[in-house]
Every structure is written in C-alpha cells, then in structure tokens.
N, C-alpha and C. Protein backbone atom coordinates (compact mmCIF):
# COMPACT_ATOMS: atom_id res chain seq x y z
N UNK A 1 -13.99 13.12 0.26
CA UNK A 1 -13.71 11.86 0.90
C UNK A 1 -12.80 10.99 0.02
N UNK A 2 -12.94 11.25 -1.43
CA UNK A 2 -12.38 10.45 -2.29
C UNK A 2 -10.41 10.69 -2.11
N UNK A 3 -10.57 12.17 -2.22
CA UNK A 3 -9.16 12.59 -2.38
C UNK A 3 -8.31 12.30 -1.13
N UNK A 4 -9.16 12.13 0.53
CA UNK A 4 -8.51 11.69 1.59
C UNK A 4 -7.89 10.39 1.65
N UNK A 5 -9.01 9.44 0.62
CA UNK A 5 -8.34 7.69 0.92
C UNK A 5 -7.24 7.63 -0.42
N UNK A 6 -7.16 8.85 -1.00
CA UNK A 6 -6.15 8.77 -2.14
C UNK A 6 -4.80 9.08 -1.32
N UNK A 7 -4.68 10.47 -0.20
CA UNK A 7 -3.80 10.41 0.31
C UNK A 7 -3.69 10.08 1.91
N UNK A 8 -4.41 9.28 2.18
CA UNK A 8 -3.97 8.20 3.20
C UNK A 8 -3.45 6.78 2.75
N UNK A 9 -3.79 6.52 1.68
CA UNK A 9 -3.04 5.38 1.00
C UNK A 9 -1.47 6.07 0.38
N UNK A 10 -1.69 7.12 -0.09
CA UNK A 10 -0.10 7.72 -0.34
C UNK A 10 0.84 7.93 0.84
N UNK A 11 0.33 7.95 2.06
CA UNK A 11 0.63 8.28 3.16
C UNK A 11 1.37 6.71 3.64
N UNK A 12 0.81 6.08 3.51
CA UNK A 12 1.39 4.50 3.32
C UNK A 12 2.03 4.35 2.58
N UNK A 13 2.20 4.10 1.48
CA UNK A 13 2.95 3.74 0.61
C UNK A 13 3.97 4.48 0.49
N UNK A 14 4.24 5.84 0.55
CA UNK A 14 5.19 7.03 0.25
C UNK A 14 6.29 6.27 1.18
N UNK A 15 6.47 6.31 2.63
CA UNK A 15 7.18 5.95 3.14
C UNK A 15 7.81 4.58 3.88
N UNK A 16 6.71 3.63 3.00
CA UNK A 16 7.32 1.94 2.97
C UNK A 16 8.45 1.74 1.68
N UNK A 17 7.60 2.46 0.76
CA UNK A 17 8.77 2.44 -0.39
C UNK A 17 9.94 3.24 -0.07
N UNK A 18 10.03 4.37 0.22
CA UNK A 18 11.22 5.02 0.71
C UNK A 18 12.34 4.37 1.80
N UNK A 19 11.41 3.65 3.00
CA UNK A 19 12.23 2.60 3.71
C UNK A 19 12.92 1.54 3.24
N UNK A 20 12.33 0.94 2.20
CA UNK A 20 12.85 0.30 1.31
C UNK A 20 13.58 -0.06 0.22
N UNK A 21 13.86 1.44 -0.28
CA UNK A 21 13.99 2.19 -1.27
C UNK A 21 15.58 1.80 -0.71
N UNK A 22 15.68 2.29 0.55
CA UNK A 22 17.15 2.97 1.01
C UNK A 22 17.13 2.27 2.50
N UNK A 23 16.95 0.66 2.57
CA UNK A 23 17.25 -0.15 3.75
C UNK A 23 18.35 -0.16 4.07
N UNK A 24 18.88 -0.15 4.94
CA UNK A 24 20.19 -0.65 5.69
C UNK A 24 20.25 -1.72 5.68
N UNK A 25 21.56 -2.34 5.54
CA UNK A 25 21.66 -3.77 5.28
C UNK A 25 21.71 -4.37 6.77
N UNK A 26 21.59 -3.58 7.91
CA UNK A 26 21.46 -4.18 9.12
C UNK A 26 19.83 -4.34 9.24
N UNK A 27 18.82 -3.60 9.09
CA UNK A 27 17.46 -3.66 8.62
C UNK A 27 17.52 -4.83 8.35
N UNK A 28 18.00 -4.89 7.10
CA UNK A 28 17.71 -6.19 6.20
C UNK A 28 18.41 -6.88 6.64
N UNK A 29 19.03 -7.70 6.96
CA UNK A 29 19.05 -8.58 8.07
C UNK A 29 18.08 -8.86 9.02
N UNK A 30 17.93 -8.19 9.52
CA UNK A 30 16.74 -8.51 10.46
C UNK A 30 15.40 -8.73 10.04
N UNK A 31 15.10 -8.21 9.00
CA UNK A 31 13.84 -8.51 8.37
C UNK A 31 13.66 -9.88 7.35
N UNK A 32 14.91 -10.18 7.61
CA UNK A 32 15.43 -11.62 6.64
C UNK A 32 15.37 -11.37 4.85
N UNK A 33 15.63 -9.93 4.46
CA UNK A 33 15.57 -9.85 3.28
C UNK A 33 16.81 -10.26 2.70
N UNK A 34 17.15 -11.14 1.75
CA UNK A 34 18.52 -11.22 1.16
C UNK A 34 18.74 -11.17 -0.07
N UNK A 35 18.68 -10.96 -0.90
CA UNK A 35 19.02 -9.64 -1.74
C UNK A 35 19.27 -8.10 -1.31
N UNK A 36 19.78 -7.47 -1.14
CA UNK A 36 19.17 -6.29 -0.90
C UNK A 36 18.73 -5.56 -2.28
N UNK A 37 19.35 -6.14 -3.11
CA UNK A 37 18.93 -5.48 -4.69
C UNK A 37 17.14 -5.41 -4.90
N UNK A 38 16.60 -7.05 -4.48
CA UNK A 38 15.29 -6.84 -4.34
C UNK A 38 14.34 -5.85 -3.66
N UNK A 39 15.16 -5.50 -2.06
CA UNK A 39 14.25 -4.65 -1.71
C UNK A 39 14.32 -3.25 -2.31
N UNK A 40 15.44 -3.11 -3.16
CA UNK A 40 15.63 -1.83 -3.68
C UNK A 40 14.45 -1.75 -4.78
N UNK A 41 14.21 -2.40 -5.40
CA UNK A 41 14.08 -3.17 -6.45
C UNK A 41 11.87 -2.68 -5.86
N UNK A 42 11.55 -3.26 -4.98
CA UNK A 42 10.43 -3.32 -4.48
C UNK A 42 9.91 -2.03 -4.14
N UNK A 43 11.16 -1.33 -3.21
CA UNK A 43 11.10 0.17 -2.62
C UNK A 43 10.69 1.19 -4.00
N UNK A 44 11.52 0.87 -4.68
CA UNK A 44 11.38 1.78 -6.13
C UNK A 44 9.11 1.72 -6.52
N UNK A 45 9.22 0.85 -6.78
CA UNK A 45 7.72 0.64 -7.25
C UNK A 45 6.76 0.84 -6.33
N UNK A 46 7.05 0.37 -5.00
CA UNK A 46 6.00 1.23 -4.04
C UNK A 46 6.46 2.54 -3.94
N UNK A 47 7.68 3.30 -3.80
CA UNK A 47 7.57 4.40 -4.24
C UNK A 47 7.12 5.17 -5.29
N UNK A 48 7.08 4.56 -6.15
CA UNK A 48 6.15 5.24 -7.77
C UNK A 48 4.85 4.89 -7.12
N UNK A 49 3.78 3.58 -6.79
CA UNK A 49 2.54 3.72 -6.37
C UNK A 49 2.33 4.48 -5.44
N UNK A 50 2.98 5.25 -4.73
CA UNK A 50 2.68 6.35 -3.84
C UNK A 50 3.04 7.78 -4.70
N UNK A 51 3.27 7.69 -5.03
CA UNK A 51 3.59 9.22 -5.90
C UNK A 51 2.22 9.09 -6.77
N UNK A 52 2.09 8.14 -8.04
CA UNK A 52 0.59 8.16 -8.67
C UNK A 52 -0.30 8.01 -7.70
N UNK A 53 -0.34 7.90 -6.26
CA UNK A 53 -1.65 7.68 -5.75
C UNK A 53 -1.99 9.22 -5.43
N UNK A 54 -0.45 10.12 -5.12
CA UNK A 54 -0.89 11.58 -4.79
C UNK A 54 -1.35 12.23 -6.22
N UNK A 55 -0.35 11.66 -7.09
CA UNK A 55 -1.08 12.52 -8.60
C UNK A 55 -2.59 11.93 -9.03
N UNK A 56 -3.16 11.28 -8.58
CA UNK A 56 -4.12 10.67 -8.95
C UNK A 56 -5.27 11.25 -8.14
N UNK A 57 -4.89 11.40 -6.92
CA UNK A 57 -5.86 12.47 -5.97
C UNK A 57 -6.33 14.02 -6.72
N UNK A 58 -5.32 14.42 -7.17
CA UNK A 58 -5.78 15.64 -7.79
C UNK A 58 -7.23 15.33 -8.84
N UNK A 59 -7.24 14.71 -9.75
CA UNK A 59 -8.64 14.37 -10.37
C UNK A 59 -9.00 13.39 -10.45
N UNK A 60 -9.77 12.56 -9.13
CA UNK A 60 -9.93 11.05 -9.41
C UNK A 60 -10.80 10.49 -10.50
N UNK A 61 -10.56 9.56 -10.98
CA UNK A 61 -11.90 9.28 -11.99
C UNK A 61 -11.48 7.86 -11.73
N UNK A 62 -12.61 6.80 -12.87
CA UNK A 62 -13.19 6.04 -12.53
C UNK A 62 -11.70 4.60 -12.30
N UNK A 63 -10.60 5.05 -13.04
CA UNK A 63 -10.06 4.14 -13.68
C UNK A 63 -8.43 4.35 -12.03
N UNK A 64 -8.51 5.50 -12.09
CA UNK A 64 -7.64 5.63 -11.18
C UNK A 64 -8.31 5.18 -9.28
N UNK A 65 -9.35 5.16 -9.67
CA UNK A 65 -10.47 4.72 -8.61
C UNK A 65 -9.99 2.85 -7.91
N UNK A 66 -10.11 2.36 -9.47
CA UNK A 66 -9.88 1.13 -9.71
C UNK A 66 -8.70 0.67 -8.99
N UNK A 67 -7.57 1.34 -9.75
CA UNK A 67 -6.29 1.25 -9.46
C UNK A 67 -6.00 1.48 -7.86
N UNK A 68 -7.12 2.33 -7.25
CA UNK A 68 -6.63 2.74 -5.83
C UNK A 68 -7.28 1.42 -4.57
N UNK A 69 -8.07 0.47 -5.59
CA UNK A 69 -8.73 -0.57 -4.97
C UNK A 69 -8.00 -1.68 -4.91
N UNK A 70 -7.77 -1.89 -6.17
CA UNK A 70 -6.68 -3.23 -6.59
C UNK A 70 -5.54 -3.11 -5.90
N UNK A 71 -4.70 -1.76 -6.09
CA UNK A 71 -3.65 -2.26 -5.35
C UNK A 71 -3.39 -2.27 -3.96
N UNK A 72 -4.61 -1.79 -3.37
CA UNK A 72 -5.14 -1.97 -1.51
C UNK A 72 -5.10 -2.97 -1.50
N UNK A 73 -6.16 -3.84 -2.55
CA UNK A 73 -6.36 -5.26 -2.30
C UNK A 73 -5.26 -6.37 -2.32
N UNK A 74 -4.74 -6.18 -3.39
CA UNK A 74 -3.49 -6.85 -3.66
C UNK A 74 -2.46 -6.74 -2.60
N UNK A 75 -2.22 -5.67 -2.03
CA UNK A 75 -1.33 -5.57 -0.76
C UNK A 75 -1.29 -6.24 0.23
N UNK A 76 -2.81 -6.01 0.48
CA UNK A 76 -3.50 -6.97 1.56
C UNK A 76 -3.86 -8.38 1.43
N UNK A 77 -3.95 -8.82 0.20
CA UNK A 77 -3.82 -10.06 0.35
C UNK A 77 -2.08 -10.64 -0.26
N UNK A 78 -1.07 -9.91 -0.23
CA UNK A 78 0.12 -10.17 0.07
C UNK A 78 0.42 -10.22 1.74
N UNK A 79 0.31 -9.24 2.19
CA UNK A 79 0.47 -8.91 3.90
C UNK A 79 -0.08 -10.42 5.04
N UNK A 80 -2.10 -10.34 4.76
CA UNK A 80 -2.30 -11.13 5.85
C UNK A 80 -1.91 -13.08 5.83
N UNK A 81 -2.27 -13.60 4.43
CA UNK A 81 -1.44 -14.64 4.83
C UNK A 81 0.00 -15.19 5.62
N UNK A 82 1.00 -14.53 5.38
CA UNK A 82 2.26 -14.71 6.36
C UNK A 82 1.58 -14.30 7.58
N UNK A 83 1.38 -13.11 7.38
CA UNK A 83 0.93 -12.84 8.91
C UNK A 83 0.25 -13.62 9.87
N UNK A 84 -0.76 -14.65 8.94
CA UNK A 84 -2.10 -15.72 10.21
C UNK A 84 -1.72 -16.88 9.74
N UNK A 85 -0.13 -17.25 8.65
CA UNK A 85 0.05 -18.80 8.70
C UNK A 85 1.15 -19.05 9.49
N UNK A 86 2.11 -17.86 9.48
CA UNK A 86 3.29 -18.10 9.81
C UNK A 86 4.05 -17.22 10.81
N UNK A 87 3.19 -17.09 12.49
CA UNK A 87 3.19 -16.17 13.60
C UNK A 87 4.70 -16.60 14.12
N UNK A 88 5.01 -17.52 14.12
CA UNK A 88 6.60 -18.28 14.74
C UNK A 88 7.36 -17.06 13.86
N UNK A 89 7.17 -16.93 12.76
CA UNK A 89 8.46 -15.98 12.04
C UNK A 89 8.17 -14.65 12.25
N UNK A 90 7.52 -14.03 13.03
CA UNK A 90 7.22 -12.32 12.75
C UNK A 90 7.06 -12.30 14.48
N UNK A 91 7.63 -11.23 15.04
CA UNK A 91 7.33 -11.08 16.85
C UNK A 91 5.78 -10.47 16.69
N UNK A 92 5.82 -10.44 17.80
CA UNK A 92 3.88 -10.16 17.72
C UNK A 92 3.76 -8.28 17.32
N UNK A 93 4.46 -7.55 17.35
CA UNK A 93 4.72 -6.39 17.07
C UNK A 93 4.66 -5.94 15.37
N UNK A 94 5.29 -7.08 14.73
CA UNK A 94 5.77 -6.47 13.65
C UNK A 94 4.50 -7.56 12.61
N UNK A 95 3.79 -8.59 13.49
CA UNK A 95 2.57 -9.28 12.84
C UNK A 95 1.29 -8.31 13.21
N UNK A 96 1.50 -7.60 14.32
CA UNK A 96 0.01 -6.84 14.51
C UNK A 96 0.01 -5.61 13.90
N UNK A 97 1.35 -5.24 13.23
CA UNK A 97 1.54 -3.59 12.52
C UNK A 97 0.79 -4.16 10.57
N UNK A 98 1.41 -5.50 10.64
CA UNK A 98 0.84 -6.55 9.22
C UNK A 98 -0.21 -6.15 9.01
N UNK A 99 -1.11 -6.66 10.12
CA UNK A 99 -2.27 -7.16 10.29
C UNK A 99 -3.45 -5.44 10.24
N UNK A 100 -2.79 -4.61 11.27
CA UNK A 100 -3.67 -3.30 11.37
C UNK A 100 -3.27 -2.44 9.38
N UNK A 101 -2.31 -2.22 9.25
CA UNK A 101 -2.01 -1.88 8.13
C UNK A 101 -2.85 -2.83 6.99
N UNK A 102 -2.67 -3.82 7.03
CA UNK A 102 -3.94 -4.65 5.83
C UNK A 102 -5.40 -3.58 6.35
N UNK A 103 -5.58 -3.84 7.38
CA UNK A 103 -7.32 -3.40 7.90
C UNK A 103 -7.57 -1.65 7.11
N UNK A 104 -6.17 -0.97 7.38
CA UNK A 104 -6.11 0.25 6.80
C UNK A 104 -6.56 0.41 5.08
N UNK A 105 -5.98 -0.35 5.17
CA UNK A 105 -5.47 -0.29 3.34
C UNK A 105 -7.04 -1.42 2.72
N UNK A 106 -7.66 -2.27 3.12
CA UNK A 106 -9.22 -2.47 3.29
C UNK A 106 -10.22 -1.46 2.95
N UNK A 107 -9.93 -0.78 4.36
CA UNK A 107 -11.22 0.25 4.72
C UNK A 107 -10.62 1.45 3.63
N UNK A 108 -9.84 1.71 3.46
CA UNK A 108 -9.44 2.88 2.43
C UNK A 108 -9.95 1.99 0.96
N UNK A 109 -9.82 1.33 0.99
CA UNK A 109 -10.20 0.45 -0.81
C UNK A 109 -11.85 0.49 -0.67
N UNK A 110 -12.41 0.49 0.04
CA UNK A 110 -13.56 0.08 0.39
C UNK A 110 -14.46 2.14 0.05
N UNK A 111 -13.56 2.81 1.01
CA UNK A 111 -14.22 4.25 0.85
C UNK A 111 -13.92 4.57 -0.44
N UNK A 112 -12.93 4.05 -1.14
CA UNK A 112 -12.91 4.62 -2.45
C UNK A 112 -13.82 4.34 -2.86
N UNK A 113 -13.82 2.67 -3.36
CA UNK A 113 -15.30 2.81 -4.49
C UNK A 113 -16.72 3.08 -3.95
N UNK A 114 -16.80 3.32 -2.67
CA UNK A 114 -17.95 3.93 -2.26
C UNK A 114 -18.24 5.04 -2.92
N UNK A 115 -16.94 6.03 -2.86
CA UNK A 115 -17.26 7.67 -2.82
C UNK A 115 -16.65 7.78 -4.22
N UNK A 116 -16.48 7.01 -5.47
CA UNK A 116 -16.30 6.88 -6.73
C UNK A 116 -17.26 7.86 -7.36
N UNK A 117 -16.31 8.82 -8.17
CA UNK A 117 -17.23 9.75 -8.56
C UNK A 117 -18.04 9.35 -9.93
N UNK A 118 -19.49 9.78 -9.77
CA UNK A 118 -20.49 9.74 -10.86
C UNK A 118 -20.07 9.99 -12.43
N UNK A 119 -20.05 9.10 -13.29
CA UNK A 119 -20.13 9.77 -14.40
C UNK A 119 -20.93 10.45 -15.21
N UNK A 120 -20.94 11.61 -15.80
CA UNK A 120 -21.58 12.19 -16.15
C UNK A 120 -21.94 12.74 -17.65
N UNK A 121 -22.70 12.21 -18.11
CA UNK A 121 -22.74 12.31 -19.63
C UNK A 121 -23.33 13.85 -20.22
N UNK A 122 -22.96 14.35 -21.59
CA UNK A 122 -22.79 15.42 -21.67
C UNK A 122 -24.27 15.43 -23.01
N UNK A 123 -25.36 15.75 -22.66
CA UNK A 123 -26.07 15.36 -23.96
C UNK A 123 -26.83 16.84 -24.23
C-alpha cells in the first residue's frame, strides 16, 4: 500500500513538472504565468520530486515517508487557497481539477503515514 501512494503521487507530479518543465508560451499565457523562466524553473523541481518519489518507492522508510507527507501537504496547502479565495480568476474547470487534485494528494499523504513501515530493532 505504501509503494502505491509513492507512485500515485509520482504519477502526479511526473507529469505537472514535465508540463511545466516544457510550457508553451501560448499555455502560459493563458494560465497568466509571466516569466516563463519561472515555470521552467518550477517544472524542473516538481520534476525531480517526482522522480525521488519513484526512487523512494523502491525502499520506503521512515524519513522518505515524511518527505512523501510534507510535500502532499505543502502542495495542498499551496493549491486550495487560490482555489476557495479567488473563484473570479480560475473557470470552474480548472478550480475543480485544483480542488480534486489537493483531495488526491491529502488522501495519498494520509495512506502513507498510515501504512509507514515499522521499525525494527535488531537485538
């Protein structure tokens, strides 16, 4: 169960960073990004947190556990504020993809440290 919310969160992240990674500047426009250097800039690092979230699946332990919580959490509390202060700027499509994607990235932070594996001392 552990290694599934490792790569369903890689499953997310792999290809937001990659979209981002390599936006079209007509994209960006429309998404009101201006820099595009930033979103490159952004794409890069959610692409690395999706790559360590798949290398991290292979042997989870306690610390990479952590890491798979925090940065659910952190996402999500980047995501839902715009999303429930500021509905005039996002069409209802691209606030309810916000909004279900936070709930994802939640319930995956949530099964991790549930199914956090035991440590086990060697005596």
């Amino acid at each position: 169960m552990l290694r599934a919310a490792f790569w369903l969160t890689a499953l997310v992240f792999l290809p937001a960073g990659l979209f981002l990674y390599f936006l079209p500047p007509g994209a960006a426009s429309l998404l009101g990004v201006s820099p595009l250097w930033l979103a490159r800039v952004a794409g890069g690092l959610v692409l690395a947190w999706g790559a360590f979230l798949l290398a991290a699946s292979v042997r989870p332990d306690s610390r990479s556990v952590f890491a798979l919580a925090a940065g659910n959490l952190l996402t999500v509390a980047a995501l839902v504020p715009p999303a429930l202060r500021l509905p005039e700027m996002f069409p209802g499509a691209l606030r309810s993809l916000m909004l279900g994607l936070s709930l994802v990235l939640v319930l995956l932070a949530v099964v991790g440290m549930v199914a956090e594996p035991v440590r086990r001392s060697r005596l």
